[in-house]
Each structure stands twice: as structure tokens, then as C-alpha cells.
C-alpha atoms as a PDB file:
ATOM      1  CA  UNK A   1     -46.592 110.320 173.930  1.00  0.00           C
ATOM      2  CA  UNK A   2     -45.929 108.411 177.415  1.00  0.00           C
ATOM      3  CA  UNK A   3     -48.010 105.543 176.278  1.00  0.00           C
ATOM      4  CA  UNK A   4     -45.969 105.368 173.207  1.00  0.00           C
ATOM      5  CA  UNK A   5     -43.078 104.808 174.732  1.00  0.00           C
ATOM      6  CA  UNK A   6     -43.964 102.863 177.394  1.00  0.00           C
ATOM      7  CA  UNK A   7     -45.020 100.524 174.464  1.00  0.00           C
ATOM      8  CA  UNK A   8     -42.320 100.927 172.868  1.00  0.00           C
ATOM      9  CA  UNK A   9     -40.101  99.715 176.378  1.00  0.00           C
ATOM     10  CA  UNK A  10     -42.379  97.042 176.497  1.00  0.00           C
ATOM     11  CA  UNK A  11     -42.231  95.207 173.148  1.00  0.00           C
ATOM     12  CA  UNK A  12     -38.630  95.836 173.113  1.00  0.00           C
ATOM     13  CA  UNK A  13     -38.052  94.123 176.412  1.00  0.00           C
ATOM     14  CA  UNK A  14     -40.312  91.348 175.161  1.00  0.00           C
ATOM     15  CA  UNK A  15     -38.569  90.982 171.589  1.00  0.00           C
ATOM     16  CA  UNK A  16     -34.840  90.301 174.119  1.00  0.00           C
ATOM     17  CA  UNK A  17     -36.737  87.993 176.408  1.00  0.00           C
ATOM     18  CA  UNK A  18     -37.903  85.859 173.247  1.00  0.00           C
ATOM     19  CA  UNK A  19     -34.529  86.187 171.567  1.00  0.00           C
ATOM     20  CA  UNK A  20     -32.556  84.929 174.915  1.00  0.00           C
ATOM     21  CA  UNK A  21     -35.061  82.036 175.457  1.00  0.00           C
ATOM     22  CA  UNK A  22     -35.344  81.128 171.691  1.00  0.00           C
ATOM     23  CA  UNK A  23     -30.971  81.300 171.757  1.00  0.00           C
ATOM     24  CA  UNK A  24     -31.099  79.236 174.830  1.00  0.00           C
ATOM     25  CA  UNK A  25     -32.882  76.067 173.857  1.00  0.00           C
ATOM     26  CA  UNK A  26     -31.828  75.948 170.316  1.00  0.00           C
ATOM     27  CA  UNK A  27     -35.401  76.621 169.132  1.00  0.00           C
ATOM     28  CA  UNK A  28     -36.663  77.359 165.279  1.00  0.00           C
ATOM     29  CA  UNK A  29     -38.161  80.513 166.482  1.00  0.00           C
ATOM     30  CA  UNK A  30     -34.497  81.899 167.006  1.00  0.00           C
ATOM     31  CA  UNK A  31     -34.028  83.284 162.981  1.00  0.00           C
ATOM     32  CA  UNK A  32     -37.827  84.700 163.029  1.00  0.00           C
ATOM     33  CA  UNK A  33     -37.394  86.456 166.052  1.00  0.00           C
ATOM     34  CA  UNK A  34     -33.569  87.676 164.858  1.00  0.00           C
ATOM     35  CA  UNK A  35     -35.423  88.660 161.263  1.00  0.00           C
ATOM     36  CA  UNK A  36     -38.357  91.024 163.976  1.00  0.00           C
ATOM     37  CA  UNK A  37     -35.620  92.653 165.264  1.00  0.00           C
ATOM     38  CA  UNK A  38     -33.279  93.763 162.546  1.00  0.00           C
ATOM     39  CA  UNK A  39     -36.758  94.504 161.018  1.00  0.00           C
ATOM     40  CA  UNK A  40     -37.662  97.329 163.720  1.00  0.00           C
ATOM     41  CA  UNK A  41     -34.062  98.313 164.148  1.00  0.00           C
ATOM     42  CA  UNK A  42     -33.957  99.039 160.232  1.00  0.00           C
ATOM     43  CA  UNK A  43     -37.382 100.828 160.451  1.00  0.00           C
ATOM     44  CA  UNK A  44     -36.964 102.572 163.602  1.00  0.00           C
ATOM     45  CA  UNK A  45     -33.338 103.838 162.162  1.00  0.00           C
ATOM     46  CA  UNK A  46     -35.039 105.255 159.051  1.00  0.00           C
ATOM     47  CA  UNK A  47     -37.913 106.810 160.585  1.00  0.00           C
ATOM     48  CA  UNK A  48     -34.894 108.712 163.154  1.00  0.00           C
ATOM     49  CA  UNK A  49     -33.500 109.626 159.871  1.00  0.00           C
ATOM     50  CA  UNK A  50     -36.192 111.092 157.984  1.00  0.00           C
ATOM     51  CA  UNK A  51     -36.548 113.374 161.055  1.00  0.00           C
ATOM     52  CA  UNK A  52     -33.420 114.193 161.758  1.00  0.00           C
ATOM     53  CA  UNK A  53     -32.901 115.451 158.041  1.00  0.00           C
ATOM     54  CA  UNK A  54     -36.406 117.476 157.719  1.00  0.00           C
ATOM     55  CA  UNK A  55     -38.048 114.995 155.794  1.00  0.00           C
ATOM     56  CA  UNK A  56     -41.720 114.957 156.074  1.00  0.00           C
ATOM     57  CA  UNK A  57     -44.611 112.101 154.996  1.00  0.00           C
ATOM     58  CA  UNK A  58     -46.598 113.050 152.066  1.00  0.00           C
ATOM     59  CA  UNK A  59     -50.214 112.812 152.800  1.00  0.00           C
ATOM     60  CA  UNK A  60     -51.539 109.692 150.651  1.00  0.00           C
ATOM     61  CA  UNK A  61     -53.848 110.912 147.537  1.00  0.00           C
ATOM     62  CA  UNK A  62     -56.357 108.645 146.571  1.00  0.00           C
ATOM     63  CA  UNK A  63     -57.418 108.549 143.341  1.00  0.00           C
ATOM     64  CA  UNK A  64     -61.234 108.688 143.004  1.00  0.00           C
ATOM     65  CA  UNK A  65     -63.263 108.492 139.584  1.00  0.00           C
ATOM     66  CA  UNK A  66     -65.081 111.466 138.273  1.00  0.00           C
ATOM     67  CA  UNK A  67     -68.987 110.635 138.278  1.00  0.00           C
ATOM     68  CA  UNK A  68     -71.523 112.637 137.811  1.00  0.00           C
ATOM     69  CA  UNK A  69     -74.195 112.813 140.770  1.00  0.00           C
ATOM     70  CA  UNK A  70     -77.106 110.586 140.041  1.00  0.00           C
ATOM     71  CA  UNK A  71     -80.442 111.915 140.818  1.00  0.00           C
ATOM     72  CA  UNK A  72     -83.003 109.584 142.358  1.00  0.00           C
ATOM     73  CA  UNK A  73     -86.740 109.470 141.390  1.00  0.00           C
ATOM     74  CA  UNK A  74     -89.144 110.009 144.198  1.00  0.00           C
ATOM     75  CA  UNK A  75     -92.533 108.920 141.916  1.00  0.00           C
END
């Protein structure tokens, strides 16, 4: 959990550092970088909410085709 959020710390500071140098010099990386942050802001939000109301992940389900076990001849 501690590395987690250290991460966490860590690409946020990183995300405001390349948002204040891509606002400073009037750079074409300024609406990407904008676009990465609303981006984890909107799925960081909904994650809070999902636990915040009780609402747990479904485990995925895979869908696998019934076969039949093949036998293999040892002559």
C-alpha cells in the first residue's frame, strides 16, 4: 500500500511539473498533458465512488468452448 501511494505522489507531482513547463513555453504538449489529467481525475473520482457506495468489481468470465478431451496415441 505505501508503494502505491508513493507512486501515486510521484506521477502526480510529475503530471504538474509537465503541465507548468508545457503552460510556460506555449508548447503543443500543453492540451495532451491537460487531456492526462482530467483523464486520472475522472478515473480516480469514479473509482472513490464505486467505493464509497459499496460497489464491488465483478470478476471477468471468460468464455471458453466446450471440447471434448482428445486422447493421444502412444503406438
Amino acid at each position: 500500500m505505501r508503494w502505491r501511494i508513493v507512486g501515486i505522489v510521484g506521477g502526480v507531482i510529475l503530471l504538474i511539473i509537465g503541465i507548468v513547463a508545457a503552460s510556460l513555453g506555449s508548447s503543443p504538449l500543453r492540451a495532451p498533458m491537460i487531456a492526462i489529467a482530467a483523464l486520472v481525475i475522472l478515473v480516480a473520482g469514479g473509482n472513490l465512488l464505486n467505493d464509497w457506495m459499496g460497489i464491488e468489481r465483478k470478476p471477468q468470465e471468460f468464455n471458453r468452448p466446450d471440447r471434448e478431451p482428445t486422447e493421444i496415441d502412444d503406438t
